[in-house]
PDB file of N, CA and C in Angstrom:
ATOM      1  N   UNK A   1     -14.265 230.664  24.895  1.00  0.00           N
ATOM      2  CA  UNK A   1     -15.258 229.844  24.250  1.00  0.00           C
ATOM      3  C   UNK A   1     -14.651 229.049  23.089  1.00  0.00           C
ATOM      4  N   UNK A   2     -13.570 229.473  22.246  1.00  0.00           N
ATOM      5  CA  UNK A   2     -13.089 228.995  21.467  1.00  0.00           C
ATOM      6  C   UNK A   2     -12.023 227.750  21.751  1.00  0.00           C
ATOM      7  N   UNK A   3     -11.707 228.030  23.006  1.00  0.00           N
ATOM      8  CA  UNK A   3     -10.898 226.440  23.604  1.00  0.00           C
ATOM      9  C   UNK A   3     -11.551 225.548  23.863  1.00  0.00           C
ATOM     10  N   UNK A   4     -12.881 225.924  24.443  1.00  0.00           N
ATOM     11  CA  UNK A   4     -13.648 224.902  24.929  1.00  0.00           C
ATOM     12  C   UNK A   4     -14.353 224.080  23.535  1.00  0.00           C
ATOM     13  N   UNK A   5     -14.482 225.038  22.220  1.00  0.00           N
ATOM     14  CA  UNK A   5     -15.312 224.403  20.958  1.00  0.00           C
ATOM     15  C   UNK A   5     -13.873 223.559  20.293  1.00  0.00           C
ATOM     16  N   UNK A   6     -12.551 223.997  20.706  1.00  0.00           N
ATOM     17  CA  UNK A   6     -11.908 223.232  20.094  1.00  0.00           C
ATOM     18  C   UNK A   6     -11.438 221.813  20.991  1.00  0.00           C
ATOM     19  N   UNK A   7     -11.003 222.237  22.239  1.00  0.00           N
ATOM     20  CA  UNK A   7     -11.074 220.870  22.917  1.00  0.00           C
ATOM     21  C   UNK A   7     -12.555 219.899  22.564  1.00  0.00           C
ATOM     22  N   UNK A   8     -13.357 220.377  22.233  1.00  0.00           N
ATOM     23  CA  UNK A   8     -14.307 219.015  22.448  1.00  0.00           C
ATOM     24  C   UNK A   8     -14.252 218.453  21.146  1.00  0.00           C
ATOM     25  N   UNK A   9     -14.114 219.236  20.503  1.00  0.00           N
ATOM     26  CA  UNK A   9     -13.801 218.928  18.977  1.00  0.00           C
ATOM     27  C   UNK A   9     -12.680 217.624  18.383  1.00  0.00           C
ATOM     28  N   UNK A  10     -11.563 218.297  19.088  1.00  0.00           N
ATOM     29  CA  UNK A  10     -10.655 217.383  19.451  1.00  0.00           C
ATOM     30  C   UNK A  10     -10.325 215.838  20.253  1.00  0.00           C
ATOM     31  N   UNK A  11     -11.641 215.848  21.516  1.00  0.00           N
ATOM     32  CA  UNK A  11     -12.303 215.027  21.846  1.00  0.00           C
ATOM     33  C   UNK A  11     -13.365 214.276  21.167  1.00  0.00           C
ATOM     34  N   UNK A  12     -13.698 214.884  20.073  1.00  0.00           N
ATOM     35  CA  UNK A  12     -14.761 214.038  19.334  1.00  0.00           C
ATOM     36  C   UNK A  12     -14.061 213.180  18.379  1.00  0.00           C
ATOM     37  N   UNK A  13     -13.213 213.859  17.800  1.00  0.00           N
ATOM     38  CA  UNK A  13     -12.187 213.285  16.748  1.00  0.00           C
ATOM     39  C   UNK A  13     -11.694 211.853  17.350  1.00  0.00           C
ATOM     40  N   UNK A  14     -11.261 212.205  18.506  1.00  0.00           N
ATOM     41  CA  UNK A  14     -10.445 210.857  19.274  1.00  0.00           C
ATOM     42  C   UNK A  14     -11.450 209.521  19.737  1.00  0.00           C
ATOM     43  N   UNK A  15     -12.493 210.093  20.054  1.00  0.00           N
ATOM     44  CA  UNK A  15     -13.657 209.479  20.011  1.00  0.00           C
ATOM     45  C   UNK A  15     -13.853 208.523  18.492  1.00  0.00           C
ATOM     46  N   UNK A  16     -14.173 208.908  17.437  1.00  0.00           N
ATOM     47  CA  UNK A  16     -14.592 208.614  16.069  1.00  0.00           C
ATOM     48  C   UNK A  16     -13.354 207.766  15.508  1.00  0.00           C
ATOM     49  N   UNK A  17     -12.387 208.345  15.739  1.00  0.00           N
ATOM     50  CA  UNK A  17     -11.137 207.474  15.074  1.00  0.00           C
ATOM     51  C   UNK A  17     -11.296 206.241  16.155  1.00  0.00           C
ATOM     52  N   UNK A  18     -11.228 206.081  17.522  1.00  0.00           N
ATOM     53  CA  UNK A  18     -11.522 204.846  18.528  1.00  0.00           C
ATOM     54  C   UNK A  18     -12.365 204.153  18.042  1.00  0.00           C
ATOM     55  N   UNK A  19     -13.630 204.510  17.845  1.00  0.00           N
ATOM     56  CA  UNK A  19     -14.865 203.751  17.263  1.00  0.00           C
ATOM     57  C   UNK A  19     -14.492 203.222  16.189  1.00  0.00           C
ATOM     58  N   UNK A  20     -13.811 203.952  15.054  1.00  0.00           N
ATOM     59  CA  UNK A  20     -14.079 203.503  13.799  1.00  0.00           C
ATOM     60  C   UNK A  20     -12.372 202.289  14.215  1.00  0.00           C
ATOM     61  N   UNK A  21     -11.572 202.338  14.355  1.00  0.00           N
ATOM     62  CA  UNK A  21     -10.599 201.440  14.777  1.00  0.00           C
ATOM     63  C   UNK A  21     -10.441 200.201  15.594  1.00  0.00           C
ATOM     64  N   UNK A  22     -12.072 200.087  16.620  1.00  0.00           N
ATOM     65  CA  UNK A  22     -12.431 198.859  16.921  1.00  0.00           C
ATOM     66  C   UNK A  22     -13.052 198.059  15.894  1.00  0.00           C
ATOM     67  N   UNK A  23     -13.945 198.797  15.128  1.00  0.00           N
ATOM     68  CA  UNK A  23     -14.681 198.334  14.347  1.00  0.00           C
ATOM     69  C   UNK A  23     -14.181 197.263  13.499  1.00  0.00           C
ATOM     70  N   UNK A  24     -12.717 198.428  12.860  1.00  0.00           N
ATOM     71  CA  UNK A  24     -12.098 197.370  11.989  1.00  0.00           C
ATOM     72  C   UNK A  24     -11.368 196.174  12.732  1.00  0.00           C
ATOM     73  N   UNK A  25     -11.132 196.384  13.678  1.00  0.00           N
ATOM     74  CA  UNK A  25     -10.223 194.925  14.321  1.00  0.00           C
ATOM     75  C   UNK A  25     -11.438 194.430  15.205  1.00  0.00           C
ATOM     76  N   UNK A  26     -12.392 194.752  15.281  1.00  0.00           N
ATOM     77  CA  UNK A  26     -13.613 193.360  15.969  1.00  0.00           C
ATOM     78  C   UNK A  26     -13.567 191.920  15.330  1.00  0.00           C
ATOM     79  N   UNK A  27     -13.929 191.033  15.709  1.00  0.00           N
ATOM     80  CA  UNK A  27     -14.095 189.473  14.711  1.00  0.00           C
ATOM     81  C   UNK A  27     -15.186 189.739  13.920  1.00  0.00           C
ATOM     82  N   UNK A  28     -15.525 189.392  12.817  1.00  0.00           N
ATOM     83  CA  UNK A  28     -16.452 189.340  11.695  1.00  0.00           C
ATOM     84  C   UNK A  28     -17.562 188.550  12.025  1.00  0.00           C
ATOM     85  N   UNK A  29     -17.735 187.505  12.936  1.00  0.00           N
ATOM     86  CA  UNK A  29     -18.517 186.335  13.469  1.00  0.00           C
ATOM     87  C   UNK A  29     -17.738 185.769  14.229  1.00  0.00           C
ATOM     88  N   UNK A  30     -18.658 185.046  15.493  1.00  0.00           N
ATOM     89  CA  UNK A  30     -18.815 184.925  16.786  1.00  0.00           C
ATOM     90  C   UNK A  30     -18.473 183.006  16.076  1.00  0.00           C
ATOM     91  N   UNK A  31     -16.936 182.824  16.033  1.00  0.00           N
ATOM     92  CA  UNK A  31     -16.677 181.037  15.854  1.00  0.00           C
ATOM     93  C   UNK A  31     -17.376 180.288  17.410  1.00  0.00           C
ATOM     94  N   UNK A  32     -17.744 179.313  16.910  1.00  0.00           N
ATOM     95  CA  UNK A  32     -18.057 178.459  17.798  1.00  0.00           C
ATOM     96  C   UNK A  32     -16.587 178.090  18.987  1.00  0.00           C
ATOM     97  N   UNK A  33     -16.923 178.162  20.272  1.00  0.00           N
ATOM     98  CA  UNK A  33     -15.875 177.226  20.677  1.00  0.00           C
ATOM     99  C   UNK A  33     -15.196 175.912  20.641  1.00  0.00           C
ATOM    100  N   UNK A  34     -14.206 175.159  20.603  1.00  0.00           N
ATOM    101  CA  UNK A  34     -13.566 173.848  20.393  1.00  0.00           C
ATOM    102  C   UNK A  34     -14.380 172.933  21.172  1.00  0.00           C
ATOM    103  N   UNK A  35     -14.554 171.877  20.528  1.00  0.00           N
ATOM    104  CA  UNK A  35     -15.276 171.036  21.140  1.00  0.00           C
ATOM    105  C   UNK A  35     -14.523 170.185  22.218  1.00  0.00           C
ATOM    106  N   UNK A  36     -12.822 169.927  21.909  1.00  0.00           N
ATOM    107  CA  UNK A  36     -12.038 169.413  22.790  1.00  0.00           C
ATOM    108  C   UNK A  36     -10.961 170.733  23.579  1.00  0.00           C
ATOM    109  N   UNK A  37     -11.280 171.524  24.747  1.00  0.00           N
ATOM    110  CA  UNK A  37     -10.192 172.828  24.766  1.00  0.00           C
ATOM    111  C   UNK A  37      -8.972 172.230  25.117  1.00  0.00           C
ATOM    112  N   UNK A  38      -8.675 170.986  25.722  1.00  0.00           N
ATOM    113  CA  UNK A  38      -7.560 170.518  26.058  1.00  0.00           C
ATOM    114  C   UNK A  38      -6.630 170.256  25.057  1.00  0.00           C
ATOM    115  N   UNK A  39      -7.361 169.627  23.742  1.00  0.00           N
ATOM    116  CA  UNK A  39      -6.386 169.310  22.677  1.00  0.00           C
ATOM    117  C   UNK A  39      -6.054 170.570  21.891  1.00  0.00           C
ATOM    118  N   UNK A  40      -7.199 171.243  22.198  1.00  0.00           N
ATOM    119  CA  UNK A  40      -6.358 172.716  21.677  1.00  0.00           C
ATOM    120  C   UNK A  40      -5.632 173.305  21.987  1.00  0.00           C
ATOM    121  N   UNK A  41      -5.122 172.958  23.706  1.00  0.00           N
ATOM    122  CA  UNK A  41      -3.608 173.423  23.953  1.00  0.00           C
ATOM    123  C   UNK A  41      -2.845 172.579  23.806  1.00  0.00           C
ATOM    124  N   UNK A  42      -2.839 171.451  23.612  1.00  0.00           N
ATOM    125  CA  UNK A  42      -1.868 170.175  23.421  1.00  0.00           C
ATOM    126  C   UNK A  42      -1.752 169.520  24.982  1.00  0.00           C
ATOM    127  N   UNK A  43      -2.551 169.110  25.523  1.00  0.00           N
ATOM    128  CA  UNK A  43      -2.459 169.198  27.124  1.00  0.00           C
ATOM    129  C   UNK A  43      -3.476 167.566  26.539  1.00  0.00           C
ATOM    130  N   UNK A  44      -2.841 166.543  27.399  1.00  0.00           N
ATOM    131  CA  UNK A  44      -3.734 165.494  27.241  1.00  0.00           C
ATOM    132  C   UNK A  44      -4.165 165.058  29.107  1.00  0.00           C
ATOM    133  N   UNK A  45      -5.696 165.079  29.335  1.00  0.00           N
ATOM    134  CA  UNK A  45      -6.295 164.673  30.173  1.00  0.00           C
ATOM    135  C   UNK A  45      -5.499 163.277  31.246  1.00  0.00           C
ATOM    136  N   UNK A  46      -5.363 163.322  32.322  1.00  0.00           N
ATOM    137  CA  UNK A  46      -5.072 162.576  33.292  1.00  0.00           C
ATOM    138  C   UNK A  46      -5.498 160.726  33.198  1.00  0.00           C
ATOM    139  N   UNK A  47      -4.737 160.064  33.145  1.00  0.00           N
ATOM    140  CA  UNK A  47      -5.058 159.155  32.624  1.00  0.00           C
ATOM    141  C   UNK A  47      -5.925 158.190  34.327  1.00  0.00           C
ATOM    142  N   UNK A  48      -5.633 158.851  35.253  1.00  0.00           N
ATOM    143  CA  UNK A  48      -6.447 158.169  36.129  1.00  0.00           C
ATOM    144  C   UNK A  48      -7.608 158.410  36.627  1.00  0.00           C
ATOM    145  N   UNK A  49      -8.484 159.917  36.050  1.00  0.00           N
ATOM    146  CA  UNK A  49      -9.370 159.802  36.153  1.00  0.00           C
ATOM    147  C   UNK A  49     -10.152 159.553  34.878  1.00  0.00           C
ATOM    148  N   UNK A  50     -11.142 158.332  34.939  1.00  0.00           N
ATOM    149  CA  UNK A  50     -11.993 158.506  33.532  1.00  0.00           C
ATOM    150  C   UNK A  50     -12.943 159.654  33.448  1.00  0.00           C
ATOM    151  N   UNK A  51     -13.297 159.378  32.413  1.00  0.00           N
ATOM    152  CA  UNK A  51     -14.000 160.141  31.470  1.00  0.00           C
ATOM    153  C   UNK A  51     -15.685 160.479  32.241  1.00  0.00           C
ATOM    154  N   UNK A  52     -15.993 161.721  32.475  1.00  0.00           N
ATOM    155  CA  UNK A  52     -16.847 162.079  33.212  1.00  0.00           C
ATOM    156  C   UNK A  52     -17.286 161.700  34.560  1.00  0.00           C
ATOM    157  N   UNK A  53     -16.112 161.252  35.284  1.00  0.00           N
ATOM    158  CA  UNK A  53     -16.077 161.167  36.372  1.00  0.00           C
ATOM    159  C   UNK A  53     -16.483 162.681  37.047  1.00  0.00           C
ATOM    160  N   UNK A  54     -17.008 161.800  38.754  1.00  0.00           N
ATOM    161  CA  UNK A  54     -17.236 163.330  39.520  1.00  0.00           C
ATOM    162  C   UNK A  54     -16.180 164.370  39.915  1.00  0.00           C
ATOM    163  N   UNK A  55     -16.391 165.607  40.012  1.00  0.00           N
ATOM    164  CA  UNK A  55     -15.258 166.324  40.696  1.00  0.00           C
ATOM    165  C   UNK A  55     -15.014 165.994  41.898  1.00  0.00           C
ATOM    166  N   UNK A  56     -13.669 166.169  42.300  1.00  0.00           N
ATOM    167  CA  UNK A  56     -13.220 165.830  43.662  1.00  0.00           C
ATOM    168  C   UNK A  56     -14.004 166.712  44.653  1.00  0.00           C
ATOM    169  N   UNK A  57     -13.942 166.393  45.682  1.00  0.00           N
ATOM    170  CA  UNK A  57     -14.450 166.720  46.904  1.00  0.00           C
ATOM    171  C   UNK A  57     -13.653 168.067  47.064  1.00  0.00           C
ATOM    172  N   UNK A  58     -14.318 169.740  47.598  1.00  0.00           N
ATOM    173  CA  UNK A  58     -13.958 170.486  47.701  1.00  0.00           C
ATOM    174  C   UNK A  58     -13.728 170.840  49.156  1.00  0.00           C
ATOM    175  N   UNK A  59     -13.024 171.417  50.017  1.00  0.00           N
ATOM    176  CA  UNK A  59     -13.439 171.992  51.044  1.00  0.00           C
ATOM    177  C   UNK A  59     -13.119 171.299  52.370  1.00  0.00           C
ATOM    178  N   UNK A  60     -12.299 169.847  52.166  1.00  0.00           N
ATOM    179  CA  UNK A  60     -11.731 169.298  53.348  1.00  0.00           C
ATOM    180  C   UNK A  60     -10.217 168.982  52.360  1.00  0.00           C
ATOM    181  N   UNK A  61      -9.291 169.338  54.053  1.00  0.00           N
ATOM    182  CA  UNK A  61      -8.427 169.278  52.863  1.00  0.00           C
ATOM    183  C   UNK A  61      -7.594 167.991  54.299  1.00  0.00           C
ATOM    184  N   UNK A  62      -6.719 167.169  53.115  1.00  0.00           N
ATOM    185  CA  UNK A  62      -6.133 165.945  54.748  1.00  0.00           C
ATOM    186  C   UNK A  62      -4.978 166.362  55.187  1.00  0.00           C
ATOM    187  N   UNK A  63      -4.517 167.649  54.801  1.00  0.00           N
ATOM    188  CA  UNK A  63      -3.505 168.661  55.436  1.00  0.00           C
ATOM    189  C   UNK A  63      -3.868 168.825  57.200  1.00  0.00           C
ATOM    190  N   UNK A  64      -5.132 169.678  56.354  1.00  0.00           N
ATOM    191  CA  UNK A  64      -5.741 170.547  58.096  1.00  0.00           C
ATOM    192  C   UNK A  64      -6.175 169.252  59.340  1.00  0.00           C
ATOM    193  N   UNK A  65      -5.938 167.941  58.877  1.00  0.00           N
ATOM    194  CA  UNK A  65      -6.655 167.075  59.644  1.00  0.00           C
ATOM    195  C   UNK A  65      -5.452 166.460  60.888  1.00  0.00           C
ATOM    196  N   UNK A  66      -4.458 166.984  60.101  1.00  0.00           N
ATOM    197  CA  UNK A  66      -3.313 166.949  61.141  1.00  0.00           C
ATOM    198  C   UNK A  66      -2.757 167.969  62.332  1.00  0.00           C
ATOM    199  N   UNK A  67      -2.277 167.678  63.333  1.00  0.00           N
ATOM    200  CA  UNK A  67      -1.859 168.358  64.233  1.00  0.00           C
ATOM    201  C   UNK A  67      -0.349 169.242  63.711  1.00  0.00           C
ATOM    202  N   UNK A  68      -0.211 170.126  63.739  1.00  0.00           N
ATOM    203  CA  UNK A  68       0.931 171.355  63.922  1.00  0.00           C
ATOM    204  C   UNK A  68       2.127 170.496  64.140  1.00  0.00           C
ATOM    205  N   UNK A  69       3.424 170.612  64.102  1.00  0.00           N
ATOM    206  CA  UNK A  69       4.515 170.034  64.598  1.00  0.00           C
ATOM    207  C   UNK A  69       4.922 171.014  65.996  1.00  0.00           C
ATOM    208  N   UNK A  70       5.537 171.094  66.726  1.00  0.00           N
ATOM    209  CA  UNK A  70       5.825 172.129  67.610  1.00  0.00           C
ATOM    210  C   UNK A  70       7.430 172.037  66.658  1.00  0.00           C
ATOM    211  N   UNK A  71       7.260 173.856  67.358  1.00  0.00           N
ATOM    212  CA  UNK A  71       8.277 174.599  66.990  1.00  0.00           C
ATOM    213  C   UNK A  71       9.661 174.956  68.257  1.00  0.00           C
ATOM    214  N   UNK A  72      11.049 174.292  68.176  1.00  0.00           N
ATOM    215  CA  UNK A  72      12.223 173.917  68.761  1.00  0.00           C
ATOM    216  C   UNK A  72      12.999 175.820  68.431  1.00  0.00           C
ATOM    217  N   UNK A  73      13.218 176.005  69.298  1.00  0.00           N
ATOM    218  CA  UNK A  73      13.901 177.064  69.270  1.00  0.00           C
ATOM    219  C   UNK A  73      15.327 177.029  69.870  1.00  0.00           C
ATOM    220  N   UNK A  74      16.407 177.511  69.761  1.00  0.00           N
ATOM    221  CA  UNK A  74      17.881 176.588  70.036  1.00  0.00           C
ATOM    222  C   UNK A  74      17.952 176.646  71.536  1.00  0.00           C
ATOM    223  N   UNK A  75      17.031 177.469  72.530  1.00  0.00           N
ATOM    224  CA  UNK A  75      16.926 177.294  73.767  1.00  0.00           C
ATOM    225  C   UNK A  75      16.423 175.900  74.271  1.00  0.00           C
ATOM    226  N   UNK A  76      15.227 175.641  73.490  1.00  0.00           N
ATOM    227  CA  UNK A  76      14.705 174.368  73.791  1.00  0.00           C
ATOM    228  C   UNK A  76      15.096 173.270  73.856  1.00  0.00           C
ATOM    229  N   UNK A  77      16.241 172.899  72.550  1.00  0.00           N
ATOM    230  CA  UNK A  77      17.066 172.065  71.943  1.00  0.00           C
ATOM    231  C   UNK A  77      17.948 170.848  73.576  1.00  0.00           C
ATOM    232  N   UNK A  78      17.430 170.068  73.324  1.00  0.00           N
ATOM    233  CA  UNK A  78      18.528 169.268  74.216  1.00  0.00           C
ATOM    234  C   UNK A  78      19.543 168.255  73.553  1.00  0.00           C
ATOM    235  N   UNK A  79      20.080 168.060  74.264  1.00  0.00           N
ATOM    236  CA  UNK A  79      21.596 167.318  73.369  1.00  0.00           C
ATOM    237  C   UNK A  79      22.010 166.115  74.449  1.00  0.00           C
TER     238      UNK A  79
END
């Protein structure tokens, strides 16, 4: 009985010091986000699309619209 009152004990401790150690490193207040996030990485926007233009088209891509190449194996190969 006495392992079990000291393990939890010991578990509570680790508990309380966790709590009290987020506490101190949480932010103090919730800053607003950047109004520009790009210039906050130093990253400047694409100069060919303007400014609130639509997003591109998702979901066709002009890859898949092509046919496969066939594949030459050195049997196939003529000379």
């Amino acid at each position: 009985m006495q392992r079990i009152r000291a393990g939890l004990t010991g578990l509570s401790l680790v508990l309380i010091v966790t709590l009290l150690g987020s506490l101190a490193y949480a932010p103090r207040s919730a800053a607003p986000g950047p109004a520009e996030p790009l210039s906050e990485l130093g990253v400047a926007p694409s100069p060919g699309v303007p400014r609130g233009a639509p997003p591109a088209e998702t979901g066709k891509s002009p890859v898949a619209d092509r046919a496969p190449e066939p594949v030459h194996t050195p049997d196939q190969v003529s000379i």
